[in-house]
Protein backbone atom coordinates (compact mmCIF):
# COMPACT_ATOMS: atom_id res chain seq x y z
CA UNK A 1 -20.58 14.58 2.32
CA UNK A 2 -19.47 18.09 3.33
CA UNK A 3 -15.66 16.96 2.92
CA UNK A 4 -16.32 15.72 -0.25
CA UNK A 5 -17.68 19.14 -0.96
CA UNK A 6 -14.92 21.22 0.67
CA UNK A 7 -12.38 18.95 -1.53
CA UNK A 8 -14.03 19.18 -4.75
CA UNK A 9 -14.01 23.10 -3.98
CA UNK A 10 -10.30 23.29 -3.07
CA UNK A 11 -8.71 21.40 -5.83
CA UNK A 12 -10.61 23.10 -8.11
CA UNK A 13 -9.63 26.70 -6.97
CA UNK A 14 -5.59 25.46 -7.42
CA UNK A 15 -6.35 24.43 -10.92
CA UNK A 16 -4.45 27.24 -12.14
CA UNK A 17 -1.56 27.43 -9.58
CA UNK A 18 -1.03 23.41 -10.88
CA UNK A 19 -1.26 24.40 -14.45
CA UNK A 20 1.22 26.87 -14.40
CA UNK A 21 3.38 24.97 -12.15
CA UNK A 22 3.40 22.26 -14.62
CA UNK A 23 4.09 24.08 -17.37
CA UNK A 24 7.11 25.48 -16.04
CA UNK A 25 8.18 21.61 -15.20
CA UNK A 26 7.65 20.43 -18.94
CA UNK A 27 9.87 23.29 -20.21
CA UNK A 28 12.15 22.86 -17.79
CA UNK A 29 12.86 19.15 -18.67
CA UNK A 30 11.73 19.52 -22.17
CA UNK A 31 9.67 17.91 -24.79
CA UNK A 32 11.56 14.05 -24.54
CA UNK A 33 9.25 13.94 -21.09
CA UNK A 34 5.60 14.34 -22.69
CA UNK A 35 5.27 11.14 -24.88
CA UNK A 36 1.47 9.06 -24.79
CA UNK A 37 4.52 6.38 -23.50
CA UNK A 38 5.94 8.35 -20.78
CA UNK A 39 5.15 11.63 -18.83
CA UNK A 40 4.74 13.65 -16.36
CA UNK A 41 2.05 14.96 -13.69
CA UNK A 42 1.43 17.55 -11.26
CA UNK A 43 -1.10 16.53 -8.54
CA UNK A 44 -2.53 18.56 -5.49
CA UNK A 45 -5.73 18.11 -3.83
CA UNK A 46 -6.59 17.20 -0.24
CA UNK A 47 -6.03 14.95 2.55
CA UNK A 48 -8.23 13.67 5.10
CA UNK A 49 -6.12 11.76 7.56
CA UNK A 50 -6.86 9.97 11.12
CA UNK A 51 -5.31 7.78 13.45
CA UNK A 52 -7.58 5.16 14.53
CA UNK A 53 -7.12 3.01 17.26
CA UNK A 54 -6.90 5.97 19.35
CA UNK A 55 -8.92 7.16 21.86
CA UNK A 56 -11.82 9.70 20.96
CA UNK A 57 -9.40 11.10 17.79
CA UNK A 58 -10.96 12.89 14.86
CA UNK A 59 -10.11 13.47 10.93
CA UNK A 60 -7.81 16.16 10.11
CA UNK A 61 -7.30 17.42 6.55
CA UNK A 62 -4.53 19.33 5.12
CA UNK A 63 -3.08 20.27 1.54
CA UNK A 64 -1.71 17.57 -0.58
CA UNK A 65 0.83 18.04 -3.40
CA UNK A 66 3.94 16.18 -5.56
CA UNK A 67 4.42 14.87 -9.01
CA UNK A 68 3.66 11.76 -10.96
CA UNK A 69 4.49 10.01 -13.69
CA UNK A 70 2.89 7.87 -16.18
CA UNK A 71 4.61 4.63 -17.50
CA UNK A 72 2.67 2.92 -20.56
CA UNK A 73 2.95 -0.70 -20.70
CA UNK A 74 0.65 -1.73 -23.00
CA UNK A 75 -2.96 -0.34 -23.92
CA UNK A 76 -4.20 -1.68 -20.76
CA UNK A 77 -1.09 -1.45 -18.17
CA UNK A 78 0.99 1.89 -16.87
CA UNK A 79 3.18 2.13 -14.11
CA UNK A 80 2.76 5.14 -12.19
CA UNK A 81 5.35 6.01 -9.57
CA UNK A 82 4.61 9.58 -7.85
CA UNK A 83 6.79 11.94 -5.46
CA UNK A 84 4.79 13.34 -3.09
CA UNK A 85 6.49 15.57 -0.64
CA UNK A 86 3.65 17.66 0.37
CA UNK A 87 1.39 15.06 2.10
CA UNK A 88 0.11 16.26 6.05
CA UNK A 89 -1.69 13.59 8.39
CA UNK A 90 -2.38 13.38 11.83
CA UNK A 91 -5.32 13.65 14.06
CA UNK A 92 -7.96 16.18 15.89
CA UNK A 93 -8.86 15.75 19.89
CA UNK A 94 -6.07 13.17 20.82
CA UNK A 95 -4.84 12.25 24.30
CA UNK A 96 -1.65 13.84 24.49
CA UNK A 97 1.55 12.65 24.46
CA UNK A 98 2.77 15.60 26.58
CA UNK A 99 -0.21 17.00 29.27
CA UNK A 100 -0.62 20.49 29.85
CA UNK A 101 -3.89 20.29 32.30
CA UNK A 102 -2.18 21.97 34.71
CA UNK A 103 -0.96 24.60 32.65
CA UNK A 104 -4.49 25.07 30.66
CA UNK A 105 -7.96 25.13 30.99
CA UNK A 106 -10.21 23.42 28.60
CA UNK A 107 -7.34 22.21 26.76
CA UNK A 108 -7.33 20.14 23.70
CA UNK A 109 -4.44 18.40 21.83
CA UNK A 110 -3.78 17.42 18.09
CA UNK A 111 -1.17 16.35 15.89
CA UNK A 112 0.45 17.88 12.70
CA UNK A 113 2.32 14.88 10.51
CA UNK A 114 4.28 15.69 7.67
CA UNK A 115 5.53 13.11 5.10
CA UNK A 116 6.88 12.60 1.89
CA UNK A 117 4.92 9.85 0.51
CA UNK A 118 6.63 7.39 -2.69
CA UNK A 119 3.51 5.67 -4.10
CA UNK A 120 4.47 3.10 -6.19
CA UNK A 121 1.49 2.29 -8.35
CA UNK A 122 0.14 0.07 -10.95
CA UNK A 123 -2.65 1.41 -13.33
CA UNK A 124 -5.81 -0.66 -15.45
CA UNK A 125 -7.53 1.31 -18.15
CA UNK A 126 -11.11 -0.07 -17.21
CA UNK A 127 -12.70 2.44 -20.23
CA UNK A 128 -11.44 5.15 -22.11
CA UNK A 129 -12.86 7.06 -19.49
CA UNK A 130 -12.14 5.25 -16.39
CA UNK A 131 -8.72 3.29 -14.39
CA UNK A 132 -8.25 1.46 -11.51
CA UNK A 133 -4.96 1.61 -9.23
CA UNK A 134 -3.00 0.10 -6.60
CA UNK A 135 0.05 -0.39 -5.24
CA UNK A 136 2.74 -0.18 -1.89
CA UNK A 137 3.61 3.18 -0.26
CA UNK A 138 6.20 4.63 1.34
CA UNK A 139 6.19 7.42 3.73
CA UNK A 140 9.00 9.57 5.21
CA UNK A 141 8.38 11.41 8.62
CA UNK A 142 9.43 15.16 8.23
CA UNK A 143 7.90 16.96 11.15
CA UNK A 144 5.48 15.45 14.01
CA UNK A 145 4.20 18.58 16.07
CA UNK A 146 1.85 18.02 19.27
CA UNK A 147 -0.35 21.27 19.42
CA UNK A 148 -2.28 22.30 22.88
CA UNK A 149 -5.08 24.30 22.84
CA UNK A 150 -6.69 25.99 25.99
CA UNK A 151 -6.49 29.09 27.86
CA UNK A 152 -3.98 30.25 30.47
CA UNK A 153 -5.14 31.03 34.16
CA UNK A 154 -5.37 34.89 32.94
CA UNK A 155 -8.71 33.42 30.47
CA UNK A 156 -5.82 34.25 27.80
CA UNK A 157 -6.42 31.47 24.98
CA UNK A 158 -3.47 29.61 23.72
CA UNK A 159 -1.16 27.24 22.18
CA UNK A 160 1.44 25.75 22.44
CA UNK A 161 3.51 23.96 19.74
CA UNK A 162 5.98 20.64 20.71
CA UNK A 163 8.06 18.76 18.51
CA UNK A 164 7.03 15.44 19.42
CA UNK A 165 9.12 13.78 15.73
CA UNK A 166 11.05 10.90 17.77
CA UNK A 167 7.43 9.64 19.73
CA UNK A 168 6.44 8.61 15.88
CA UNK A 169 8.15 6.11 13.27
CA UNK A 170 10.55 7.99 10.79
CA UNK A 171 8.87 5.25 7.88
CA UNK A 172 5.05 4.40 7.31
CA UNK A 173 4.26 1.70 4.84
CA UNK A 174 0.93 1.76 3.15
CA UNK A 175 -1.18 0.32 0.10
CA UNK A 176 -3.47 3.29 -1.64
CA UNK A 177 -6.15 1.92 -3.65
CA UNK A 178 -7.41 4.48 -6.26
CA UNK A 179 -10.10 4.89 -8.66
CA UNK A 180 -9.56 7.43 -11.52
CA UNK A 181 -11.35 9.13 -14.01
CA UNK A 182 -10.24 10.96 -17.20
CA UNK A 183 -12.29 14.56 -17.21
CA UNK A 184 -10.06 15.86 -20.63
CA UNK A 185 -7.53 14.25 -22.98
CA UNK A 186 -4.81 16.24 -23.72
CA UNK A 187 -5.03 19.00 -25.58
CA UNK A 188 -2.25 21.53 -26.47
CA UNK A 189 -0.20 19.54 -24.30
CA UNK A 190 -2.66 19.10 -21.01
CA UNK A 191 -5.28 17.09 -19.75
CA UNK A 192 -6.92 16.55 -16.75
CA UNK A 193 -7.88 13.67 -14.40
CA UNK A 194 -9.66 13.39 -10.71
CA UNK A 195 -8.30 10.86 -8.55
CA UNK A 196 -10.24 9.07 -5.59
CA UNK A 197 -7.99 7.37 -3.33
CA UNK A 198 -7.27 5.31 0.06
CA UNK A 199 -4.29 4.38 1.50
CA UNK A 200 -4.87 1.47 3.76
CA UNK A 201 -1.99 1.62 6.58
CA UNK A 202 0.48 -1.26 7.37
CA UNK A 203 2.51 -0.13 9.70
CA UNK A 204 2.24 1.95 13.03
CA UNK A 205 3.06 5.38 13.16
CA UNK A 206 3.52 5.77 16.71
CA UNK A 207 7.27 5.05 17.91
CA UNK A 208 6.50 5.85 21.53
CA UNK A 209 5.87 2.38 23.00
CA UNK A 210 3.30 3.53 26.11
CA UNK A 211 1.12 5.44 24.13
CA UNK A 212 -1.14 3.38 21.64
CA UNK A 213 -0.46 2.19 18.37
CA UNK A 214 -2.27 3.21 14.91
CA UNK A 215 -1.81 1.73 11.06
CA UNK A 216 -3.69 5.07 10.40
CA UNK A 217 -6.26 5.89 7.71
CA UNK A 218 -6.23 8.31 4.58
CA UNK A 219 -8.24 9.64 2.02
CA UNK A 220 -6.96 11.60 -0.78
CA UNK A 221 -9.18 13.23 -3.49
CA UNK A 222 -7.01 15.74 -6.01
CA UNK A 223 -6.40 16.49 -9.55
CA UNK A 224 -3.96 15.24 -11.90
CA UNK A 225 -2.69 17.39 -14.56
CA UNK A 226 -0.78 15.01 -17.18
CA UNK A 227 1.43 16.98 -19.99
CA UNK A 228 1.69 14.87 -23.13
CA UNK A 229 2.87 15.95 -26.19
């Protein structure tokens, strides 16, 4: 319940940072791109990311950010492809790929995952309210870091920061499964949605073969700003 809370709380206090970032999209690309038939998003919100199947891990969270766009099929149907490039995973309290014991006391390990997710969805209007989605996912590894956490013989705490990009795979598949619903219509030209969603993981992550293996698990709550003429 609390990270529901701290999510809500978040996306709500970039509201305006998304708004304006938006707007300077739509003028950018101009008016041919805000149609009820076709238009763009700008989404940010959180992550909450693990890697199950490993030993003793925990959640992490981290910002989440890209565009969508919105594809109307008919007054039911909408394809709605996104470019995410701002989309963090990992876990807390790992087993490390790379030990410092003897180096630190107390020491504790984690991984930082960047990707660049490409959701490929497909949207049903349930209401006028409420939508359903679903579709494949495809993530690009930009940065795996392997952070230790501890304190040095001197009672000096710590850390210390490893590239660890080639121990994980450079794609992730997954299949997000969202539920939507509309807070505003659009009015001079905005609108506003929140988005619930969970990417069920179909690949492994982990490239290094002695390690462990994890499909991994994320959940994504954000805000959808949709610009339509």
């Amino acid at each position: 319940m609390k990270k529901i809370v701290l999510a809500i709380s978040f996306i709500f206090c970039v509201q305006s940072i998304v708004n304006a970032q938006a707007a300077l999209i739509v003028l950018l690309v101009g008016d041919k791109v805000a149609t009820e038939k076709f238009h763009l998003s700008v989404d940010a919100g959180l992550n909450i990311a693990s890697l199950p199947g490993l030993k003793n891990q925990q959640a992490t969270h981290g910002l989440y950010f890209g565009l969508g766009t919105f594809i109307k099929l008919n007054e039911k149907w909408a394809l709605t492809p996104e470019f995410k490039p701002l989309s963090p995973r990992g876990a807390n309290q790992v087993v490390p790929l790379r030990d410092y014991a003897t180096s630190l006391s107390s020491a504790t390990y984690r991984f930082e995952l960047n990707y660049i997710d490409v959701p490929l969805l497909v949207q049903y209007k349930l209401s006028e309210k409420l939508f359903a989605s679903a579709g494949p996912q495809i993530s690009f590894l930009t940065s795996a870091t392997q952070i230790a956490s501890g304190n040095i013989p001197a009672g000096t705490a710590v850390e210390i920061k490893e590239k660890m990009k080639s121990n994980f795979s450079s794609t992730y598949f997954s299949f997000p499964i969202e539920a939507g619903y509309h807070v505003s219509d659009a009015r001079k030209g905005k609108g506003m949605d929140v988005k619930i969603r969970y990417a069920v993981g179909l690949s492994n992550m982990i490239a290094a073969t002695n390690y462990g293996s994890s499909n991994g698990s994320t959940f994504q709550v954000f805000l959808s700003f949709p610009f339509i003429k």
